[in-house]
PDB file of N, CA and C in Angstrom:
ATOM      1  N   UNK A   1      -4.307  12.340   5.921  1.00  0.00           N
ATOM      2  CA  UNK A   1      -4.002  12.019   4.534  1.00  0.00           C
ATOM      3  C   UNK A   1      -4.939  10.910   4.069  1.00  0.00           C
ATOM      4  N   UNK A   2      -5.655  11.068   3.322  1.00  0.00           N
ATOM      5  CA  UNK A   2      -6.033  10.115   2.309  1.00  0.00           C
ATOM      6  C   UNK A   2      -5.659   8.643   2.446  1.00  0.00           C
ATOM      7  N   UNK A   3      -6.404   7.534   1.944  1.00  0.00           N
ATOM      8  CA  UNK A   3      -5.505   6.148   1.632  1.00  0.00           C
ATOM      9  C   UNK A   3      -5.283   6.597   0.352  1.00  0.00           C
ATOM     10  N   UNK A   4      -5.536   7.409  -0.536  1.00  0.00           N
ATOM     11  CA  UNK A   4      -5.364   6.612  -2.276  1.00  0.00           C
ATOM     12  C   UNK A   4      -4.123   7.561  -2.471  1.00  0.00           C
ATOM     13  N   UNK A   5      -4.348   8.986  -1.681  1.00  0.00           N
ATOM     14  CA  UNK A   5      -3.184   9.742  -1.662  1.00  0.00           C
ATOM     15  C   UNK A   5      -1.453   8.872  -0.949  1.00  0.00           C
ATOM     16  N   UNK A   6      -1.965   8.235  -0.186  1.00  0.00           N
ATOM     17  CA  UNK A   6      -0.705   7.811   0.119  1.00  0.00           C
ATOM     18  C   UNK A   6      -0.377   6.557  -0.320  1.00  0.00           C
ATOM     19  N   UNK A   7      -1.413   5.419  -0.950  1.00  0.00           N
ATOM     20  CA  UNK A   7      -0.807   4.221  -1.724  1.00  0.00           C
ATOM     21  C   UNK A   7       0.010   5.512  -2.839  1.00  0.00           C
ATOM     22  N   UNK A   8      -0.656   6.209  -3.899  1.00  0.00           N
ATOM     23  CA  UNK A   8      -0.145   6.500  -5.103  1.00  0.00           C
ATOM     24  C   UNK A   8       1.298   6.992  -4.539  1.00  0.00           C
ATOM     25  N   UNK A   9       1.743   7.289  -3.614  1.00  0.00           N
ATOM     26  CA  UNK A   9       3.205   7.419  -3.778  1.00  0.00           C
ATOM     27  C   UNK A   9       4.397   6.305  -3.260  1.00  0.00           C
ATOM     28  N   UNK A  10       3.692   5.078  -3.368  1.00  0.00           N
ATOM     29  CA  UNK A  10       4.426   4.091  -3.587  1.00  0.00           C
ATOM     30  C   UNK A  10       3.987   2.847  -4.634  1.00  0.00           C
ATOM     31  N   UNK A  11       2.922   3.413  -4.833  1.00  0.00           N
ATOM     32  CA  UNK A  11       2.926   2.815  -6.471  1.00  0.00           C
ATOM     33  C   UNK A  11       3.683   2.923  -7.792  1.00  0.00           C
ATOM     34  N   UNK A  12       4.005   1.284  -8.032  1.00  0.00           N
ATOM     35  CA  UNK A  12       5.075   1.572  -9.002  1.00  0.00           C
ATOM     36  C   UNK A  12       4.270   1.289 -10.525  1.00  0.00           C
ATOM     37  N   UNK A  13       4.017   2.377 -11.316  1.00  0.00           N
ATOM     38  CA  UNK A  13       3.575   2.210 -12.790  1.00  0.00           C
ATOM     39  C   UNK A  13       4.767   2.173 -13.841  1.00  0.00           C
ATOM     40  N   UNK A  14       5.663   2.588 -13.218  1.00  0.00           N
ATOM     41  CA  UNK A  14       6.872   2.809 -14.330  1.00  0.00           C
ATOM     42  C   UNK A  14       7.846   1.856 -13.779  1.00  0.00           C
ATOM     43  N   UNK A  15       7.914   0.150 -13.817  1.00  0.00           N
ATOM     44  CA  UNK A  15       9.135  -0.990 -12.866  1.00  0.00           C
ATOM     45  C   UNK A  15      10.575  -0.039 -13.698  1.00  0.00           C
ATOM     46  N   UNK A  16      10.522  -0.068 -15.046  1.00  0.00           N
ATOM     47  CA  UNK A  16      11.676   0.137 -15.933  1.00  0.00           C
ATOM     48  C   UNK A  16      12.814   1.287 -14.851  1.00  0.00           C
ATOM     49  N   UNK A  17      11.916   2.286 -14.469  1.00  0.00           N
ATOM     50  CA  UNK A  17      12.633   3.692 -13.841  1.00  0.00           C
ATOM     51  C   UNK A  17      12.930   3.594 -11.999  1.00  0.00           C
ATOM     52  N   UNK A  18      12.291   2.515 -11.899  1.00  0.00           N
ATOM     53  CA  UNK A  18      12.388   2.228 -10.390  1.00  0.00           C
ATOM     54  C   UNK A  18      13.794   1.305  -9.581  1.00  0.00           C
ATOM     55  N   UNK A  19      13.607   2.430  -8.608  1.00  0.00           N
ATOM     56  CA  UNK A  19      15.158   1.622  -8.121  1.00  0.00           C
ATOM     57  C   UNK A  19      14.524   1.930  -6.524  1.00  0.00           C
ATOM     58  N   UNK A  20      14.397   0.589  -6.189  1.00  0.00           N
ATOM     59  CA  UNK A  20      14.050   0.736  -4.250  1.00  0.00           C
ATOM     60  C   UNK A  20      15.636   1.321  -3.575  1.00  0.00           C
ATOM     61  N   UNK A  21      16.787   1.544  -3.939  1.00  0.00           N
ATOM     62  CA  UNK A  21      17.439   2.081  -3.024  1.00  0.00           C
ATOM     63  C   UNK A  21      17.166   3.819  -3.121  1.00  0.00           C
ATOM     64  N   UNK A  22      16.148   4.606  -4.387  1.00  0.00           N
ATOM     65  CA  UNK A  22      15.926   5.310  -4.041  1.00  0.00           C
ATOM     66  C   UNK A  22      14.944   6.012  -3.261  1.00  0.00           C
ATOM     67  N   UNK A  23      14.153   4.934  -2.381  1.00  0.00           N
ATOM     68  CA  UNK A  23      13.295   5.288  -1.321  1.00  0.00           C
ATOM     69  C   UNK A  23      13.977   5.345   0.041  1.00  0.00           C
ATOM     70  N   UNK A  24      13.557   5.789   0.790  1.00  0.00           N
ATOM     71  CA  UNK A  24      14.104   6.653   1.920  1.00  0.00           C
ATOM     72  C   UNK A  24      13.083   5.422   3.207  1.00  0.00           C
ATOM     73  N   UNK A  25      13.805   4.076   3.522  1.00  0.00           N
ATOM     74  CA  UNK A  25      13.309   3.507   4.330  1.00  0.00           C
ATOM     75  C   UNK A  25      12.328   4.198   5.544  1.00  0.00           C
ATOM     76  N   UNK A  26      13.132   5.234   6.080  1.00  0.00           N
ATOM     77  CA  UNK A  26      11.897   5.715   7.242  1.00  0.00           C
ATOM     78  C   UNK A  26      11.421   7.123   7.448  1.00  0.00           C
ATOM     79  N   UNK A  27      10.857   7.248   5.597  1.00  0.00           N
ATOM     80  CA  UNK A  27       9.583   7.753   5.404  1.00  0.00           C
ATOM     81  C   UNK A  27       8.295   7.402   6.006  1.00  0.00           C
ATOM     82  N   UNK A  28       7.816   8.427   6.847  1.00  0.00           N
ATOM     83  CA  UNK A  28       6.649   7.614   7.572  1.00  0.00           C
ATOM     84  C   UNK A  28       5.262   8.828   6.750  1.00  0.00           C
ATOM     85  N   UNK A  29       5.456   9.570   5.441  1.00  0.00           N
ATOM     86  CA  UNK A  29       4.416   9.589   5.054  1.00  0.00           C
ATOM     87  C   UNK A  29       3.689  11.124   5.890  1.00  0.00           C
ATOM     88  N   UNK A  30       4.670  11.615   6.636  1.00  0.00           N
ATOM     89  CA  UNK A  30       3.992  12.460   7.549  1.00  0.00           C
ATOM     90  C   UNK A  30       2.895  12.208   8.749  1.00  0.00           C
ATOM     91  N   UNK A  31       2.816  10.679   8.763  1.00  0.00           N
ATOM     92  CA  UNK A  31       1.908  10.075   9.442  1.00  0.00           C
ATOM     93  C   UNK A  31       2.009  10.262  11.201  1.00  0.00           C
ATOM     94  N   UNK A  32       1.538  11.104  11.653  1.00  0.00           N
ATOM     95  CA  UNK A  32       2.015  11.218  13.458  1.00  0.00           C
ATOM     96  C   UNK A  32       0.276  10.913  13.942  1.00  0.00           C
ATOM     97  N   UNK A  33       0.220   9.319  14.174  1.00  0.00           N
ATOM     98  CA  UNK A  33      -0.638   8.574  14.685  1.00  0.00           C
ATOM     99  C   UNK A  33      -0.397   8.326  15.582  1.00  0.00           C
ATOM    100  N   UNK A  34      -1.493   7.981  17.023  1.00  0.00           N
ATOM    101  CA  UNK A  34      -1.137   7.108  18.065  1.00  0.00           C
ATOM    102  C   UNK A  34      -1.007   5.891  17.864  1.00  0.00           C
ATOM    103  N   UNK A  35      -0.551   4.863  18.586  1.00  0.00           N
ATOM    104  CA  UNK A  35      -0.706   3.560  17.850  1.00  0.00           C
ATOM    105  C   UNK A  35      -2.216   2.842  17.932  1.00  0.00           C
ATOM    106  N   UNK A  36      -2.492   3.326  18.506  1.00  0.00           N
ATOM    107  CA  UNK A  36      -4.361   2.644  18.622  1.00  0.00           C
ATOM    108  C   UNK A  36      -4.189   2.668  17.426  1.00  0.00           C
ATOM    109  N   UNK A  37      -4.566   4.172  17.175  1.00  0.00           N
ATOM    110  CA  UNK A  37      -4.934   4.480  15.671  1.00  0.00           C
ATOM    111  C   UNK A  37      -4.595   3.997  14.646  1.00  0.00           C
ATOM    112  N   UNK A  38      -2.913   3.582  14.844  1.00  0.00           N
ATOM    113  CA  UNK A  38      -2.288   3.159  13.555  1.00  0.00           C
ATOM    114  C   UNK A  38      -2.782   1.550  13.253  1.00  0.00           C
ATOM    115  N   UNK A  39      -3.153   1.266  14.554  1.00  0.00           N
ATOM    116  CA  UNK A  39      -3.692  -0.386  14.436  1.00  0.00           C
ATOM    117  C   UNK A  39      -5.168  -0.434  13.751  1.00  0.00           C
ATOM    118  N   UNK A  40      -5.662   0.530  13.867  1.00  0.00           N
ATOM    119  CA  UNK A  40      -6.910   0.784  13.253  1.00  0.00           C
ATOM    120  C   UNK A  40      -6.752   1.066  11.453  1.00  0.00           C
ATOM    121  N   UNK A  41      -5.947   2.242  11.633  1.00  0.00           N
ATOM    122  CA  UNK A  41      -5.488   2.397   9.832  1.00  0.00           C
ATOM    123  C   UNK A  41      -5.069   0.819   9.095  1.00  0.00           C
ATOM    124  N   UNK A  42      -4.311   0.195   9.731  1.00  0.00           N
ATOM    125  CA  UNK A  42      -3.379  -1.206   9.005  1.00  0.00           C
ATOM    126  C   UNK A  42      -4.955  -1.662   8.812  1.00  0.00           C
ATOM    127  N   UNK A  43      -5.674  -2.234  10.651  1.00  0.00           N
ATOM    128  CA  UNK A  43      -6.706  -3.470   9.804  1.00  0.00           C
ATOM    129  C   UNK A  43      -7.526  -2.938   8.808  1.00  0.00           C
ATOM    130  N   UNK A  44      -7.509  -1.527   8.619  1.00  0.00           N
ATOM    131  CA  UNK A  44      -8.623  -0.828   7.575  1.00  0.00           C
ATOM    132  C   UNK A  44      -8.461  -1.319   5.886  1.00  0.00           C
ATOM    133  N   UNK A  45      -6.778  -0.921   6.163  1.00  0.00           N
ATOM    134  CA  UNK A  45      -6.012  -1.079   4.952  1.00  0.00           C
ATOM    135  C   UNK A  45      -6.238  -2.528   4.338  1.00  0.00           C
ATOM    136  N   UNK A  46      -5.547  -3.735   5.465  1.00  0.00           N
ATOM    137  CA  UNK A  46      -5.963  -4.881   5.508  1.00  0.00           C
ATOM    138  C   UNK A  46      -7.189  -5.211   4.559  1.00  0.00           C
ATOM    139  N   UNK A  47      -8.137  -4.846   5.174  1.00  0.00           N
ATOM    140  CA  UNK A  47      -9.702  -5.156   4.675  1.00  0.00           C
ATOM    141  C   UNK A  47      -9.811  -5.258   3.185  1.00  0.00           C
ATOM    142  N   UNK A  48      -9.466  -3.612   3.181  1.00  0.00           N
ATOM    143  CA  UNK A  48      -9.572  -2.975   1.771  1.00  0.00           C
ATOM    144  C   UNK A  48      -8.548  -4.221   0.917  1.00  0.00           C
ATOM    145  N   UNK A  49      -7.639  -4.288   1.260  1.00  0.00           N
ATOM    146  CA  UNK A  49      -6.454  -5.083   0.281  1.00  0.00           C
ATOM    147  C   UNK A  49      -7.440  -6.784   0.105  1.00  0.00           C
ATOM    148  N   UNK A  50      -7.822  -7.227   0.891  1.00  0.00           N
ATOM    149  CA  UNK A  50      -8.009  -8.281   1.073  1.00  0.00           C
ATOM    150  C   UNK A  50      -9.502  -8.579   0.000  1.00  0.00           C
ATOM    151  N   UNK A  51     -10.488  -7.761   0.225  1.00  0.00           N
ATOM    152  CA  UNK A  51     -11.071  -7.392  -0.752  1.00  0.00           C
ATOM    153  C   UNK A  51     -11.096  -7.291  -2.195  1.00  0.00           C
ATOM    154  N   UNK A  52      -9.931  -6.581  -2.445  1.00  0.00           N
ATOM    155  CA  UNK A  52      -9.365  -6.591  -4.071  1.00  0.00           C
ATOM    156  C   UNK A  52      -8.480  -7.638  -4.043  1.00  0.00           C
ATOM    157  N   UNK A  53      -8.363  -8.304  -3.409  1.00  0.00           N
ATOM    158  CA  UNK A  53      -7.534  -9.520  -3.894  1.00  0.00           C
ATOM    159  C   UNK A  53      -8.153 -10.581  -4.513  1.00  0.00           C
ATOM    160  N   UNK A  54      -9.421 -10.443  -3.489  1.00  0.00           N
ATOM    161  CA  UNK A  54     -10.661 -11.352  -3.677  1.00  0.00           C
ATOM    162  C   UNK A  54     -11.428 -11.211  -5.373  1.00  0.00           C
ATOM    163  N   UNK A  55     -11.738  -9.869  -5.666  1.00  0.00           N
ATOM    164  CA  UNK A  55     -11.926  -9.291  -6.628  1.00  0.00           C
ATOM    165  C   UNK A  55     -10.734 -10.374  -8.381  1.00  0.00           C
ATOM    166  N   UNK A  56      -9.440 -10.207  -7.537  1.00  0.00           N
ATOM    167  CA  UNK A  56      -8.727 -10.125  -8.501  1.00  0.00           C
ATOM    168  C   UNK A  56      -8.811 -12.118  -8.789  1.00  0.00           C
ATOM    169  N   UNK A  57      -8.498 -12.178  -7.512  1.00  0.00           N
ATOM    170  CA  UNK A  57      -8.512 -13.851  -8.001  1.00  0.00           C
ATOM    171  C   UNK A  57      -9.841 -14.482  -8.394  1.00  0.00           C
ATOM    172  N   UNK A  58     -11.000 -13.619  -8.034  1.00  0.00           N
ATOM    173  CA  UNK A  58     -11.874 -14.323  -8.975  1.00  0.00           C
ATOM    174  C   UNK A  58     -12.392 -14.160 -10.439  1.00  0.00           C
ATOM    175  N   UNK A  59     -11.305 -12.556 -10.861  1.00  0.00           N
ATOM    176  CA  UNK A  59     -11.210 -13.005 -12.699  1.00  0.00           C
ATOM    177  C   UNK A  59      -9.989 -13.867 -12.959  1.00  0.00           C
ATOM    178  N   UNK A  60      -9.199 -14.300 -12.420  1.00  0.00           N
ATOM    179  CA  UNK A  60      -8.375 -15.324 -12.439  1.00  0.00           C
ATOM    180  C   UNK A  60      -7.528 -14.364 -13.902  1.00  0.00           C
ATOM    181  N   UNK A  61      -7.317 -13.203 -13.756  1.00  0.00           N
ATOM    182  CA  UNK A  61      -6.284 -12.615 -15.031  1.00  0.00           C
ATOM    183  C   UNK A  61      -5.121 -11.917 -13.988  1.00  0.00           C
ATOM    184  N   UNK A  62      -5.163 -11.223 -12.891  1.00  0.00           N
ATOM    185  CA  UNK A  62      -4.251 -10.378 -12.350  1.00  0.00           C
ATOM    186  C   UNK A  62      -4.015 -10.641 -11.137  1.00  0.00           C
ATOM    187  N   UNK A  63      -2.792 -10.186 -10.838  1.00  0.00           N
ATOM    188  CA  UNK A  63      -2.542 -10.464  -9.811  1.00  0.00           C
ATOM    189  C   UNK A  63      -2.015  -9.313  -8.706  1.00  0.00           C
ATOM    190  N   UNK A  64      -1.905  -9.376  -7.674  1.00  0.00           N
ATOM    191  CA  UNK A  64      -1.097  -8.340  -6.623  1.00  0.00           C
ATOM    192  C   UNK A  64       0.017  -8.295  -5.744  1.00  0.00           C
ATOM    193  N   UNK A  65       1.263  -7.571  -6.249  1.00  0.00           N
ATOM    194  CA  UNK A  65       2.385  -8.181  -4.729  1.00  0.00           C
ATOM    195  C   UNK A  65       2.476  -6.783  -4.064  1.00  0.00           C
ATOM    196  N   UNK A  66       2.344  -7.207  -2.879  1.00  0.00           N
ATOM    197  CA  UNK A  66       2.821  -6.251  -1.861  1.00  0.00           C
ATOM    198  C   UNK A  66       4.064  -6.884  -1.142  1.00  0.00           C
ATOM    199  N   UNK A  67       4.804  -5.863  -0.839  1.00  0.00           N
ATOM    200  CA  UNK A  67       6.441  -6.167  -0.351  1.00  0.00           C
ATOM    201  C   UNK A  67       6.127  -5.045   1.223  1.00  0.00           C
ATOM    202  N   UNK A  68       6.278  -5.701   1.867  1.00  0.00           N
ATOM    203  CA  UNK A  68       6.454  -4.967   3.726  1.00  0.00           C
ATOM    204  C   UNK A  68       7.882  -5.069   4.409  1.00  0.00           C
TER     205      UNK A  68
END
């Protein structure tokens, strides 16, 4: 699967319609990784996030929360 395919289905564009008790805690996304691998996907993810954060705080307009 994709990264952008699987952020967009926990991206929230609509807060108004969103209710976290209707997510299904252990949704894993279809994801059947070894864990090497999965340690590899996170620091990838990591990177990438850390990157646009960088991005974001240096127009000093937006911001990002991630909830784990």
């Amino acid at each position: 699967m994709k990264t952008a395919k699987l952020v967009k289905r926990f991206r929230v564009d609509n807060p108004e319609n969103f209710k976290l008790a209707k997510r299904d805690p252990s949704d894993t996304c279809d994801l059947n990784m070894e864990k090497d691998d999965a340690k590899v996907f996170l620091a990838q993810g990591t990177e990438r996030l850390s990157e646009l954060q960088e991005r974001l705080y240096a127009q000093d307009r937006w911001a990002v929360l991630v909830i784990f």
